[in-house]
Protein backbone atom coordinates (compact mmCIF):
# COMPACT_ATOMS: atom_id res chain seq x y z
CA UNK A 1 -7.74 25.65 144.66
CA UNK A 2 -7.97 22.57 142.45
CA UNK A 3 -11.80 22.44 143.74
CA UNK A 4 -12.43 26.06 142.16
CA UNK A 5 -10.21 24.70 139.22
CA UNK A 6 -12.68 21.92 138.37
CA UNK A 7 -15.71 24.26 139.01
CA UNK A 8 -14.48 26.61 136.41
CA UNK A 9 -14.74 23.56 134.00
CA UNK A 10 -18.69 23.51 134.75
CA UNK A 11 -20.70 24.83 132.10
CA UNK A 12 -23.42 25.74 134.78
CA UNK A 13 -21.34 27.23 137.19
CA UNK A 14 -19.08 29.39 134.96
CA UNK A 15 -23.15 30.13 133.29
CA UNK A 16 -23.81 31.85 136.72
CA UNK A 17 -20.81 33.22 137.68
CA UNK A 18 -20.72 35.07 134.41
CA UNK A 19 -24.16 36.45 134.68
CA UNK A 20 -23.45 38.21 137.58
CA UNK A 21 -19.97 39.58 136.29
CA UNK A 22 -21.29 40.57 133.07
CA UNK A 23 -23.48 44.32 134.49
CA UNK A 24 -20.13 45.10 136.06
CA UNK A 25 -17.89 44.47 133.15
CA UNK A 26 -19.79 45.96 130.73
CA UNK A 27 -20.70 49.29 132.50
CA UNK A 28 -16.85 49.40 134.24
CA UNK A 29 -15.34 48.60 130.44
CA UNK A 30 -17.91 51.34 128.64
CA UNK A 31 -16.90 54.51 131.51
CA UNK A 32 -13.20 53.77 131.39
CA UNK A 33 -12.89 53.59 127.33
CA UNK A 34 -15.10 56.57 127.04
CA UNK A 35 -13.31 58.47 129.24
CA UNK A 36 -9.77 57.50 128.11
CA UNK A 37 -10.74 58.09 124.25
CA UNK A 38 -12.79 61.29 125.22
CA UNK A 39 -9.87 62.26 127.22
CA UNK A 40 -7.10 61.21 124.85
CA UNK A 41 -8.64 62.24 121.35
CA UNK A 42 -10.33 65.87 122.44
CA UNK A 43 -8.02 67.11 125.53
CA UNK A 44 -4.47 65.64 125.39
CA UNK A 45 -1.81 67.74 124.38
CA UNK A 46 -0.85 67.57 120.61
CA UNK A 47 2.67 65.67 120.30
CA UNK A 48 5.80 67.68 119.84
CA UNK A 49 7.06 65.94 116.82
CA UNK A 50 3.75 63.80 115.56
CA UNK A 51 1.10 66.73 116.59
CA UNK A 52 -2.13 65.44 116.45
CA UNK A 53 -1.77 62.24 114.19
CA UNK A 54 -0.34 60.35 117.25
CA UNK A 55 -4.14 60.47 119.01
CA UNK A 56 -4.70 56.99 117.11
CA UNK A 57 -2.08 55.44 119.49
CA UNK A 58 -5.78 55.08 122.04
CA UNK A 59 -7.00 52.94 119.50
CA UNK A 60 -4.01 51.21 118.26
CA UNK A 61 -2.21 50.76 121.07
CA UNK A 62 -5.19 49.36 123.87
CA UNK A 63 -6.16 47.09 120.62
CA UNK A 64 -2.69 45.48 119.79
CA UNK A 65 -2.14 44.51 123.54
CA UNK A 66 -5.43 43.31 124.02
CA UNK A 67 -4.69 40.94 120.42
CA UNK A 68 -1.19 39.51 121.80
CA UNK A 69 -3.13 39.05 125.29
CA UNK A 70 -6.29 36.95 124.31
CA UNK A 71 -3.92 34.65 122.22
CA UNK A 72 -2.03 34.01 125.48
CA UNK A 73 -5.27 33.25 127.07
CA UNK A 74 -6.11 31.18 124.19
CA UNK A 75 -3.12 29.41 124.51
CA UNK A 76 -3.36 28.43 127.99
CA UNK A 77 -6.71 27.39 127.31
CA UNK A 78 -5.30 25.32 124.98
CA UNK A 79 -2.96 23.58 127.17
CA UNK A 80 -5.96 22.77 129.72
CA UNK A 81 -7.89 21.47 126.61
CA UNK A 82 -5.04 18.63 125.88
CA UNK A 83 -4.34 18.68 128.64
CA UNK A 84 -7.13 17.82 130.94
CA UNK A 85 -9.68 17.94 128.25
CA UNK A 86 -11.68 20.80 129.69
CA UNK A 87 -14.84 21.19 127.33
CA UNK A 88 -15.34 24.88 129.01
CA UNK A 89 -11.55 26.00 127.63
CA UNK A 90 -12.41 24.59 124.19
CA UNK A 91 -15.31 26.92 124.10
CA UNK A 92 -13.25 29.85 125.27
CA UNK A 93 -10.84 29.17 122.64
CA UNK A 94 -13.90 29.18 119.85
CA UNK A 95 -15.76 32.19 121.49
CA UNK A 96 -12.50 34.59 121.34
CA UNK A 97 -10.92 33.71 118.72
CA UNK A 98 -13.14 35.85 116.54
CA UNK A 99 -12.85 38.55 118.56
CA UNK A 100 -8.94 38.40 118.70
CA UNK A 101 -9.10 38.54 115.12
CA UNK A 102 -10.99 41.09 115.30
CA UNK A 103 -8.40 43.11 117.04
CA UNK A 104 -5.54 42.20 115.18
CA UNK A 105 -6.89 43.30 112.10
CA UNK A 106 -8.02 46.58 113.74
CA UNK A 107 -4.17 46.84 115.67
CA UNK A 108 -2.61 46.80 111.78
CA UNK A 109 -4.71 48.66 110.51
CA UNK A 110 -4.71 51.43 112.77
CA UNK A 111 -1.34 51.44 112.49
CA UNK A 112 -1.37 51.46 108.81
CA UNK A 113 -3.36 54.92 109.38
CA UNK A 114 -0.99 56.05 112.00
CA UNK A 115 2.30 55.18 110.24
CA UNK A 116 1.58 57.12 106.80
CA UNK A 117 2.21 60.29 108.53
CA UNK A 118 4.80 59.41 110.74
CA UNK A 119 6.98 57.17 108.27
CA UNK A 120 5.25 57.73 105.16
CA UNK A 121 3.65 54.97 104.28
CA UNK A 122 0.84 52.62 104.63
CA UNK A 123 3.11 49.43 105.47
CA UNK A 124 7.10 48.12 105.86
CA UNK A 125 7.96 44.39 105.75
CA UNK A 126 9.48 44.86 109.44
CA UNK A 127 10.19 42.65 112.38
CA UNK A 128 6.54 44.23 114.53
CA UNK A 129 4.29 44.42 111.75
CA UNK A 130 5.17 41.01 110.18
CA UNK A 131 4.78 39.18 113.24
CA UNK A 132 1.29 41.06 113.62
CA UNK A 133 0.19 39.67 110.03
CA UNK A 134 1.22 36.19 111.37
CA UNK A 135 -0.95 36.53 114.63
CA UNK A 136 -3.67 38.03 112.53
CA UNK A 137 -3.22 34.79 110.15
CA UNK A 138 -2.87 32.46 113.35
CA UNK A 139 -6.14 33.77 114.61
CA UNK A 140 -8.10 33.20 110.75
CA UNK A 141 -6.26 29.69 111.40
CA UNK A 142 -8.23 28.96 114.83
CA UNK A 143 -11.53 30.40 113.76
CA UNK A 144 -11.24 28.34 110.13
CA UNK A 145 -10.15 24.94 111.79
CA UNK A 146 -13.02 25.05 114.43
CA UNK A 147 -15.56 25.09 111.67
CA UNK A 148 -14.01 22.78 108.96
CA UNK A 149 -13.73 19.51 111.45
CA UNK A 150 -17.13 18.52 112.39
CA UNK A 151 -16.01 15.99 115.06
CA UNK A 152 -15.82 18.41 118.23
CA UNK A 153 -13.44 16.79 120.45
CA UNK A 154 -11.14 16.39 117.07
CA UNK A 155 -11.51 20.22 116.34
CA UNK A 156 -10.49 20.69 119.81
CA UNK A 157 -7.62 18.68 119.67
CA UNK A 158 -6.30 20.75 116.46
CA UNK A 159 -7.02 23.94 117.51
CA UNK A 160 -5.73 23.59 120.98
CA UNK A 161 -2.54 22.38 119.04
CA UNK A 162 -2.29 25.62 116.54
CA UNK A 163 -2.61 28.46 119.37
CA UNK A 164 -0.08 26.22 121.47
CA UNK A 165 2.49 25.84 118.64
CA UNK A 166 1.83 29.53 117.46
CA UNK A 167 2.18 31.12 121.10
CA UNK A 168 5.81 31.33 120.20
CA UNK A 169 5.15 34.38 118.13
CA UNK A 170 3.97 36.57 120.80
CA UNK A 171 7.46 37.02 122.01
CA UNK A 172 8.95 37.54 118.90
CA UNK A 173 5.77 40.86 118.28
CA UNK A 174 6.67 41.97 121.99
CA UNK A 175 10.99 41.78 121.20
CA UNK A 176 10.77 42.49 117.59
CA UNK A 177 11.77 46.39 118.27
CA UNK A 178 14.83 44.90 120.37
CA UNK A 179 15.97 42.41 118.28
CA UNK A 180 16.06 44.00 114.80
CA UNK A 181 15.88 47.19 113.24
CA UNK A 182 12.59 48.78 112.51
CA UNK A 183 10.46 51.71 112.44
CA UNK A 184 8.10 50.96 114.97
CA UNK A 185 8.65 52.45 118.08
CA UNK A 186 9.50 50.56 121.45
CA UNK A 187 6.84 50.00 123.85
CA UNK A 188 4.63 52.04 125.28
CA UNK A 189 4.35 50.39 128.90
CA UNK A 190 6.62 48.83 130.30
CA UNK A 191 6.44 47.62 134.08
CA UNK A 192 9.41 48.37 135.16
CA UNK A 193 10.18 51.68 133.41
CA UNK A 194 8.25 54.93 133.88
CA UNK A 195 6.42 55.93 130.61
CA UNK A 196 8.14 57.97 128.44
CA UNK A 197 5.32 60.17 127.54
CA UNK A 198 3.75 62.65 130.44
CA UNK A 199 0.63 61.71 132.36
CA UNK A 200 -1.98 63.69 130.05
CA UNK A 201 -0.96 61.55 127.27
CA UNK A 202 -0.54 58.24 129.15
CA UNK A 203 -3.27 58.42 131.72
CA UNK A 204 -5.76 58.39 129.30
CA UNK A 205 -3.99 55.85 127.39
CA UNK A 206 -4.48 53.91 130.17
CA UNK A 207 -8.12 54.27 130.90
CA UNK A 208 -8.28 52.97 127.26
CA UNK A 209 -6.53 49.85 127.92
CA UNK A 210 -8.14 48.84 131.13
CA UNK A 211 -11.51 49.78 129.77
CA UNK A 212 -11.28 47.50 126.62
CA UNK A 213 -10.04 44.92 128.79
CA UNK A 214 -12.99 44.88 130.70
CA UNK A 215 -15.33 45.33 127.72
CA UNK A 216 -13.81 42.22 126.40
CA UNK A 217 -14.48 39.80 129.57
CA UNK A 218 -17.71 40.87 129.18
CA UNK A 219 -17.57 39.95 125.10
CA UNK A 220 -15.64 36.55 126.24
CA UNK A 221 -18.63 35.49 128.86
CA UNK A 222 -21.50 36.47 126.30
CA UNK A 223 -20.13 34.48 123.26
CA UNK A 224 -19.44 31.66 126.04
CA UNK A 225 -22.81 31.72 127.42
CA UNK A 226 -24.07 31.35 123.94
CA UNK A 227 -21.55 28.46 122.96
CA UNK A 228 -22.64 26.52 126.28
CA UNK A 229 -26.33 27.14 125.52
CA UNK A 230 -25.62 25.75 122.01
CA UNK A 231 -23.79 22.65 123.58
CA UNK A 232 -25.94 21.92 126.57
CA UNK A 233 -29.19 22.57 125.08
CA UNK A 234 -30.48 18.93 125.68
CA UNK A 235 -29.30 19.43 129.19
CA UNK A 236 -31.93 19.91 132.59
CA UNK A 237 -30.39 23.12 133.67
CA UNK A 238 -30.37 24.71 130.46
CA UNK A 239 -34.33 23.64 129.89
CA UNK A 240 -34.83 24.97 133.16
CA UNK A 241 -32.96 28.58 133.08
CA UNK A 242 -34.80 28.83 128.90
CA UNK A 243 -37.96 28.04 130.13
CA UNK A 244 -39.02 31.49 132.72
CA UNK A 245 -36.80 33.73 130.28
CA UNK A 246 -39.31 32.63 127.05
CA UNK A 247 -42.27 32.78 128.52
């Protein structure tokens, strides 16, 4: 175990075990997303109460869990970087934290769209939404500290420490509709209740989730692969791997 451990931390290894994974991902992530949005948006049954505006819940929905989950992976990442001062989790933590910005920002406003039907309006100071803002702000954080310190293993060092110390909001996003009173509704999964919502709504809901899931380990390993090309340009193995793909 703690050989694979330390073989994960190789630049070159995780390079070629991400190669091979990336075909997979990428076609796996593109059939199940098409089919759970094609599916969802075109041939689910209209909501008895919402009608048809609740279709953006296979956007919103697959795209706020994947946001809370990639800043959990970021923060365990984190942890290895002070950890045992990993280089390869520093450059996960750079590569995705774009991307979970990315989401976030697509997650609120999604459900900016979504709640101006259903509530009537575009936003509400709430327990959910304001504790999306902050991960959306923790996430501009990450990306904004990486680039202002030059030193790398100093950037590092304060990044790993900002998606450590903000971890602690995910609970508060995933509790926020048990704790307080808001609008937002209660979750749509939850392990160890069935879903609320019958299977033509939340089958295809699910193909969503697990497709952009996919989709993003294969996002994750391409911005990695770039970031470790970047780094280990001066390195044999990357002169030798650049060398038959230029020619």
């Amino acid at each position: 175990m703690w050989r694979v451990f330390h073989k994960l931390g190789s630049p070159k290894w995780f390079f070629g075990i991400a190669s091979r994974l990336m075909p997979w991902l990428l076609a796996a992530g593109l059939c199940l997303l098409l089919a759970g949005l094609v599916w969802g948006l075109l041939f689910a049954p209209a909501d008895f109460r919402q009608g048809d505006s609740y279709r953006i819940i296979f956007i919103h929905v697959p795209t706020a869990m994947l946001a809370q989950s990639v800043y959990i992976m970021m923060a365990v990442a984190g942890v290895v970087t002070l950890v045992w001062r990993m280089k390869l989790a520093d450059v996960f933590v750079r590569s995705v934290a774009p991307v979970g910005l990315a989401l976030t920002f697509l997650a609120l406003f999604t459900g900016a769209v979504w709640g101006k039907p259903t509530w009537g309006t575009w936003w509400v100071w709430d327990a959910r939404l304001t504790s999306m803002l902050v991960l959306l702000f923790l996430y501009a954080g990450a990306v904004a500290l990486a680039k202002a310190i030059e030193d790398e293993k100093l950037a590092a060092r304060a990044v790993a420490i900002l998606v450590v110390v903000g971890v602690i909001n995910i609970p508060i996003i995933k509790y926020s509709v048990e704790w307080w009173n808001t609008l937002h509704q209660p979750a749509t999964f939850k392990l160890t209740e069935k879903p609320t919502m019958p299977a033509e709504m939340w089958m295809p809901l699910l193909l969503s989730v697990l497709g952009l899931y996919l989709l993003f380990g294969w996002l994750a390993c391409l911005r990695m692969q770039t970031a470790i090309l970047l780094r280990e340009r001066r390195t044999r193995w990357v002169r030798e791997w650049i060398e038959p793909v230029t020619r």
